[in-house]
PDB file of N, CA and C in Angstrom:
ATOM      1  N   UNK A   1      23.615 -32.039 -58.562  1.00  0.00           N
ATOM      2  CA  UNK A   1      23.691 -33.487 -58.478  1.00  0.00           C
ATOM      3  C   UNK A   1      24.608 -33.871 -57.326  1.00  0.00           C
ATOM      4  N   UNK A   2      24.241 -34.917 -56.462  1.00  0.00           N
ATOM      5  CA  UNK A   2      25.080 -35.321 -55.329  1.00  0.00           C
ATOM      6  C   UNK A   2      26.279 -36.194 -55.417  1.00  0.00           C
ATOM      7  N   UNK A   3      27.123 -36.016 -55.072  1.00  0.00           N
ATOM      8  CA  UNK A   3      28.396 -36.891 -55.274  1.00  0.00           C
ATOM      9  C   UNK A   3      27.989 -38.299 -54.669  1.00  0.00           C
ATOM     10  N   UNK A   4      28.077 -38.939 -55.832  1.00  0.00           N
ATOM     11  CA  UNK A   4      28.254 -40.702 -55.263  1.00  0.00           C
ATOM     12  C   UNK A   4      28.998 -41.057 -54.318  1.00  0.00           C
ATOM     13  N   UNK A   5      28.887 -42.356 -53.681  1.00  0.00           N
ATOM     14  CA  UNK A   5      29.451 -42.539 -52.317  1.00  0.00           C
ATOM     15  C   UNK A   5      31.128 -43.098 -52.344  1.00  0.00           C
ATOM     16  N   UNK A   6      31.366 -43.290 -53.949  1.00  0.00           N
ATOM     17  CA  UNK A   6      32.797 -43.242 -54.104  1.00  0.00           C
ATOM     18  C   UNK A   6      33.866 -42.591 -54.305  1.00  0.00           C
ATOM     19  N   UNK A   7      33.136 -41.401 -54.541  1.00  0.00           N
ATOM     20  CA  UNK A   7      33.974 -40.068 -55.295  1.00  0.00           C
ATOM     21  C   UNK A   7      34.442 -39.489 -53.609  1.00  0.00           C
ATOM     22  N   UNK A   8      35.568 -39.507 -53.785  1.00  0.00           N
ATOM     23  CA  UNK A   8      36.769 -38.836 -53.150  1.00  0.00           C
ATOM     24  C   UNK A   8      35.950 -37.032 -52.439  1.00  0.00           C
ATOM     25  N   UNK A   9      36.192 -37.152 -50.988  1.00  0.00           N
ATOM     26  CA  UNK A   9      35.496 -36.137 -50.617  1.00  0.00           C
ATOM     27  C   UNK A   9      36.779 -34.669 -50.656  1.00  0.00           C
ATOM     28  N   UNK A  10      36.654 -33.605 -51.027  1.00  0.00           N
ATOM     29  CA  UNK A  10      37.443 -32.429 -51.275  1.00  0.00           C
ATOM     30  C   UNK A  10      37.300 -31.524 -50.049  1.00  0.00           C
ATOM     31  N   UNK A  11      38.066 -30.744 -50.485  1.00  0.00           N
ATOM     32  CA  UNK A  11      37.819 -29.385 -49.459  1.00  0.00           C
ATOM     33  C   UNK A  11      36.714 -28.681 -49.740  1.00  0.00           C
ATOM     34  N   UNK A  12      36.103 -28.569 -50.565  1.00  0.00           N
ATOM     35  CA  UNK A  12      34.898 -27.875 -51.027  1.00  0.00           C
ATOM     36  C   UNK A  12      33.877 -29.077 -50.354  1.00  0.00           C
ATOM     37  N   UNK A  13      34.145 -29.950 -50.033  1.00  0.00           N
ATOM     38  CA  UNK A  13      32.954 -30.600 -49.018  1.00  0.00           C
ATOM     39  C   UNK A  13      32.578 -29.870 -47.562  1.00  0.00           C
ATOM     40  N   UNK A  14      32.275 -29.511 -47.337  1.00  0.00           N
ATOM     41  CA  UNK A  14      31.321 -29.361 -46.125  1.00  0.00           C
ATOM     42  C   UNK A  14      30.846 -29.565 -44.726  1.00  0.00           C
ATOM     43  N   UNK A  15      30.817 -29.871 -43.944  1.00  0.00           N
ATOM     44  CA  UNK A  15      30.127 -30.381 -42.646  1.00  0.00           C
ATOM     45  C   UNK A  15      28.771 -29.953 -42.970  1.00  0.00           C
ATOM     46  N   UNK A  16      27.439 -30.437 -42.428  1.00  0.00           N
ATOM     47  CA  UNK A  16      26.698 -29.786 -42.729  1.00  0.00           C
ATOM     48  C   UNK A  16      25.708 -29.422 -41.144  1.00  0.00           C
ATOM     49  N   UNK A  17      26.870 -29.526 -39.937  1.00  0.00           N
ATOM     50  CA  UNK A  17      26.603 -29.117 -39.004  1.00  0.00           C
ATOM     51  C   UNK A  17      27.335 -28.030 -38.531  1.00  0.00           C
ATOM     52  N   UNK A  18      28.823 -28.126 -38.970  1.00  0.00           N
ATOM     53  CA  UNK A  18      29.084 -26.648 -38.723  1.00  0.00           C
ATOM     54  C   UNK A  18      30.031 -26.016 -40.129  1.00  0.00           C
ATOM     55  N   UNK A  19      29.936 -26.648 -40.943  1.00  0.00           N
ATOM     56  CA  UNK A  19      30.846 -25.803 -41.993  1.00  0.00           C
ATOM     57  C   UNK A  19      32.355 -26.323 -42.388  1.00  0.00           C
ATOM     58  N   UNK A  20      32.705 -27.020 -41.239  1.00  0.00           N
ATOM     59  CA  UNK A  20      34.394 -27.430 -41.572  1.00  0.00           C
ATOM     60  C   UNK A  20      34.541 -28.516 -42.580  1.00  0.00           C
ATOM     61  N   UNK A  21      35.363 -28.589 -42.975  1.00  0.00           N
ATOM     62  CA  UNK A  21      36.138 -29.708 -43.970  1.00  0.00           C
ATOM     63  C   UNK A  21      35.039 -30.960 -43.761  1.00  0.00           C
ATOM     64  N   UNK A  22      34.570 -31.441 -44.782  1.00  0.00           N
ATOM     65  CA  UNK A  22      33.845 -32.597 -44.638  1.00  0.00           C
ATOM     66  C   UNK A  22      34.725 -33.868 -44.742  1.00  0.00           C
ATOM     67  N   UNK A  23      35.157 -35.062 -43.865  1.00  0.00           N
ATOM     68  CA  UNK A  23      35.665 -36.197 -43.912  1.00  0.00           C
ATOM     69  C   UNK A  23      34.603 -37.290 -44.048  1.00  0.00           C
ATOM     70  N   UNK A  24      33.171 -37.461 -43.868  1.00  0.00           N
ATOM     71  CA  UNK A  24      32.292 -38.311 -43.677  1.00  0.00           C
ATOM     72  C   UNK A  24      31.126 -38.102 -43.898  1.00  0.00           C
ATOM     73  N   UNK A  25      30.976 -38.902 -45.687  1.00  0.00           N
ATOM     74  CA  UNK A  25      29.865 -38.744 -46.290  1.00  0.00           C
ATOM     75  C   UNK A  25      28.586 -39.787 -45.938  1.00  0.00           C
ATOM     76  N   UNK A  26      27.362 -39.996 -45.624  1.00  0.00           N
ATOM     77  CA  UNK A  26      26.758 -40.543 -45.084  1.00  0.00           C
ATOM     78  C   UNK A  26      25.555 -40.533 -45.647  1.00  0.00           C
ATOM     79  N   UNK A  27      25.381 -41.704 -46.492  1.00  0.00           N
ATOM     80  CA  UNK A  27      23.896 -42.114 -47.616  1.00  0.00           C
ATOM     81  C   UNK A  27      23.165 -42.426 -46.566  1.00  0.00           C
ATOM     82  N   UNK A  28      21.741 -41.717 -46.184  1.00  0.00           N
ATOM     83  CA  UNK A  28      20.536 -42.591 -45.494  1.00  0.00           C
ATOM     84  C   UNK A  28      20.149 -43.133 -46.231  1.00  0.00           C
ATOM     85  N   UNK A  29      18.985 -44.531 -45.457  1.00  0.00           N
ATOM     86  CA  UNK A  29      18.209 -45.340 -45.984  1.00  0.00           C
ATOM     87  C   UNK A  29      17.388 -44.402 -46.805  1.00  0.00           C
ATOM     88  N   UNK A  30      17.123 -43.572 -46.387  1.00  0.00           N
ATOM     89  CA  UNK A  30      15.839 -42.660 -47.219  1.00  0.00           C
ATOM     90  C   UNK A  30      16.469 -42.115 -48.459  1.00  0.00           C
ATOM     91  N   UNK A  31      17.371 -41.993 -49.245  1.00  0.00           N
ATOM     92  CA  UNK A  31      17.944 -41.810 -49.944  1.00  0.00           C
ATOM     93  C   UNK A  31      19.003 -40.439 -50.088  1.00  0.00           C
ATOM     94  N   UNK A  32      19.053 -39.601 -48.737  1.00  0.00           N
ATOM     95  CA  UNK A  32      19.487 -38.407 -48.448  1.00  0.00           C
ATOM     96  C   UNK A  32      21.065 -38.898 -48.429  1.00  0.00           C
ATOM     97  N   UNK A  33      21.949 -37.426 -48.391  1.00  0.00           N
ATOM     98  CA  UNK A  33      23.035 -37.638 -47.933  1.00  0.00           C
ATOM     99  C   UNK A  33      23.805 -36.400 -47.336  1.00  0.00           C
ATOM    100  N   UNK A  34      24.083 -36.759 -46.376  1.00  0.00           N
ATOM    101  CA  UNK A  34      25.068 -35.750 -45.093  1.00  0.00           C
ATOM    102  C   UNK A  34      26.557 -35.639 -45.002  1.00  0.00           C
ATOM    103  N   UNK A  35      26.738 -34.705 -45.072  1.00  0.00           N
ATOM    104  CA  UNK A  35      28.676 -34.763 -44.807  1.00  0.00           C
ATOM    105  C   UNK A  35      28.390 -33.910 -43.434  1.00  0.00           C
ATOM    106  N   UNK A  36      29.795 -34.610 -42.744  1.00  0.00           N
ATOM    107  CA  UNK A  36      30.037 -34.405 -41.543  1.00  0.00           C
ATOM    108  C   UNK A  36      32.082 -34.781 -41.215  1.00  0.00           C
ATOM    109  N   UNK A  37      31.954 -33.336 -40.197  1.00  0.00           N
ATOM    110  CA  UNK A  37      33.161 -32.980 -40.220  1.00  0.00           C
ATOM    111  C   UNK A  37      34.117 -34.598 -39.495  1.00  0.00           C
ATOM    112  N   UNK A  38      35.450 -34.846 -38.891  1.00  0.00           N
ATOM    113  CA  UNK A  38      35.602 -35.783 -38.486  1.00  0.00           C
ATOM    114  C   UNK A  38      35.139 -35.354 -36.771  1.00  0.00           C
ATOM    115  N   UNK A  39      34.825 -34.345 -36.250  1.00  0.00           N
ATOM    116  CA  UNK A  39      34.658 -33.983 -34.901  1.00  0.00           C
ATOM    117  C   UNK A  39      32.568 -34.618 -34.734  1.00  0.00           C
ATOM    118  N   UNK A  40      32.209 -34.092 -35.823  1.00  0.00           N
ATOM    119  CA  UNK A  40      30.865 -34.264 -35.893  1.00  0.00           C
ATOM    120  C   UNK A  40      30.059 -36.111 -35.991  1.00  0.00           C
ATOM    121  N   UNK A  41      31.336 -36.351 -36.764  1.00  0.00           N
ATOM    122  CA  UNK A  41      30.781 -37.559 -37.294  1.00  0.00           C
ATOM    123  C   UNK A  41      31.238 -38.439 -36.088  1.00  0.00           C
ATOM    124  N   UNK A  42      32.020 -38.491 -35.131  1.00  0.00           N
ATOM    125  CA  UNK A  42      32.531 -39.328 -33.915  1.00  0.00           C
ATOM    126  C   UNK A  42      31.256 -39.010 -33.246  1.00  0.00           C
ATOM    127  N   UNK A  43      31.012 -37.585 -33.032  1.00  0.00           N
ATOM    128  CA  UNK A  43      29.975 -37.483 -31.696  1.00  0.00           C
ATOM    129  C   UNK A  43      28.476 -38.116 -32.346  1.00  0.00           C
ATOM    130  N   UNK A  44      28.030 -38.321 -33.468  1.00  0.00           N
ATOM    131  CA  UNK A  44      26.834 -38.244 -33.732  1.00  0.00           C
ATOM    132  C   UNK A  44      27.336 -40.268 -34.432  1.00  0.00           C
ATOM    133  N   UNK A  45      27.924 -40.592 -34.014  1.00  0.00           N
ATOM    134  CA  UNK A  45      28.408 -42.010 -34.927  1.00  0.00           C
ATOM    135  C   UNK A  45      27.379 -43.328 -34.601  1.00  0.00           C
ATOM    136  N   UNK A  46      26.506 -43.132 -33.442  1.00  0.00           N
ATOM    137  CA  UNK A  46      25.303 -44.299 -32.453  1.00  0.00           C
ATOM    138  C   UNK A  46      24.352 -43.883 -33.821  1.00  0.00           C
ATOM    139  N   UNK A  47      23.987 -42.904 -33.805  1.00  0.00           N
ATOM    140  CA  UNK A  47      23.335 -42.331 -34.307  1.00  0.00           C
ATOM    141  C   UNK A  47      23.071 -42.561 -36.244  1.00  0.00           C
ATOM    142  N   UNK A  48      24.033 -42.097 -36.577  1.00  0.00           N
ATOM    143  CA  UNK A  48      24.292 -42.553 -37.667  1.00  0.00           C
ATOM    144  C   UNK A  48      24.489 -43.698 -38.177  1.00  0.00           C
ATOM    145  N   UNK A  49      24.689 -44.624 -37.401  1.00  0.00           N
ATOM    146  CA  UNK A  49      24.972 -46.192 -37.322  1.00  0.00           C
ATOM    147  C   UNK A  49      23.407 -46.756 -38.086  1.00  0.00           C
ATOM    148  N   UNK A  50      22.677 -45.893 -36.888  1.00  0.00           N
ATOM    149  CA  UNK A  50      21.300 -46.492 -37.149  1.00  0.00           C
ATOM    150  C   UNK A  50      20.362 -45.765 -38.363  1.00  0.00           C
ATOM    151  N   UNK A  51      20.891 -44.877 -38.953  1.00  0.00           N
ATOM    152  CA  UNK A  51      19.944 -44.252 -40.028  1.00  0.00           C
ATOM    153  C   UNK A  51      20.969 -44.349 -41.283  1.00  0.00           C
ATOM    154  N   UNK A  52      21.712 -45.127 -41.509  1.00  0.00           N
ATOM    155  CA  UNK A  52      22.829 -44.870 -42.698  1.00  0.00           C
ATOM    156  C   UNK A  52      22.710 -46.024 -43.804  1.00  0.00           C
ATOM    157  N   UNK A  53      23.045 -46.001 -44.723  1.00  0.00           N
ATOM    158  CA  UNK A  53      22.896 -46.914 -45.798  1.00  0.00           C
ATOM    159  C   UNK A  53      24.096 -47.139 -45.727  1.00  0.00           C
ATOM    160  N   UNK A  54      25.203 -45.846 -46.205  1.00  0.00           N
ATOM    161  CA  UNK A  54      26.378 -46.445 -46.802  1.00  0.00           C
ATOM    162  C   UNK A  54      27.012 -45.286 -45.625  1.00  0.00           C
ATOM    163  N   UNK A  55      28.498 -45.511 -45.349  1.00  0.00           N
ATOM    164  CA  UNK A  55      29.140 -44.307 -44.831  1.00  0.00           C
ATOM    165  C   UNK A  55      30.225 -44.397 -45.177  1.00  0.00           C
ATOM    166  N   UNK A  56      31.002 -43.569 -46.048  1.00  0.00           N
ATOM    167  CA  UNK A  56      32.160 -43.130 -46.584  1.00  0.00           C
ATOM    168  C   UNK A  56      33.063 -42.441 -46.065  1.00  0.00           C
ATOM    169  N   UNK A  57      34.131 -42.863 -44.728  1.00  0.00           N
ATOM    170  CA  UNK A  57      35.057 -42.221 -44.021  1.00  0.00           C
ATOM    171  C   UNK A  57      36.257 -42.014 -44.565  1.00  0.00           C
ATOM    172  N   UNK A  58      36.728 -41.092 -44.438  1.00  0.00           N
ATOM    173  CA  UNK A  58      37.803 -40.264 -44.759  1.00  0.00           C
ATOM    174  C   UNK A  58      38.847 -39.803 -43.642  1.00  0.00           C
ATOM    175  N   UNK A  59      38.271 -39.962 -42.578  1.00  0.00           N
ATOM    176  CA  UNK A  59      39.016 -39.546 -41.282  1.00  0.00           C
ATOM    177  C   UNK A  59      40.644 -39.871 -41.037  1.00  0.00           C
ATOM    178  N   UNK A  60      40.963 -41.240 -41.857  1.00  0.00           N
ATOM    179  CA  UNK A  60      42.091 -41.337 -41.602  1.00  0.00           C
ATOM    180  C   UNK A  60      43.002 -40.331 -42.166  1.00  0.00           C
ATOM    181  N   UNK A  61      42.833 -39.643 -42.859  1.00  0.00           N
ATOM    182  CA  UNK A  61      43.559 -37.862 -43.770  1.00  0.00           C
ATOM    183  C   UNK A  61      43.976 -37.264 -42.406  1.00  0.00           C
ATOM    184  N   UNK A  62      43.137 -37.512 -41.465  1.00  0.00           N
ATOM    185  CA  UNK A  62      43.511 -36.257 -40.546  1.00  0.00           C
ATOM    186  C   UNK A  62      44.581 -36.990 -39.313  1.00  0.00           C
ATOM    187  N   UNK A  63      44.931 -37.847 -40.293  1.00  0.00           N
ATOM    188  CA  UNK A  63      46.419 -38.288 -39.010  1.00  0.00           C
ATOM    189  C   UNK A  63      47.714 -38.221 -40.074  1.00  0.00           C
TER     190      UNK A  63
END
């Protein structure tokens, strides 16, 4: 079952582009959902803008 878009993202989250710590969970319109590291989710962010329902950032952890 997929973690809802409120539940607090862990270390056991993921990137699901390269594996690191997931900070940024990302509901598509289509009903999918992507975690992405904070390096991943800046470069791919145009992008995601335009296919996202909800996006759940976490990035501020890493200051």
């Amino acid at each position: 079952m997929s973690a809802t878009i409120t539940e607090p993202l862990t270390a056991a989250d993921r990137c699901d582009r390269c594996g690191a710590q997931a900070y940024l969970r990302v509901t598509l319109t289509s009903g999918g959902q992507l975690l992405f590291c904070g390096h991943h989710g800046k470069a791919h962010s145009a992008k995601l803008q335009q296919v996202a329902l909800k996006i759940h950032d976490e990035t501020d952890k890493l200051s």
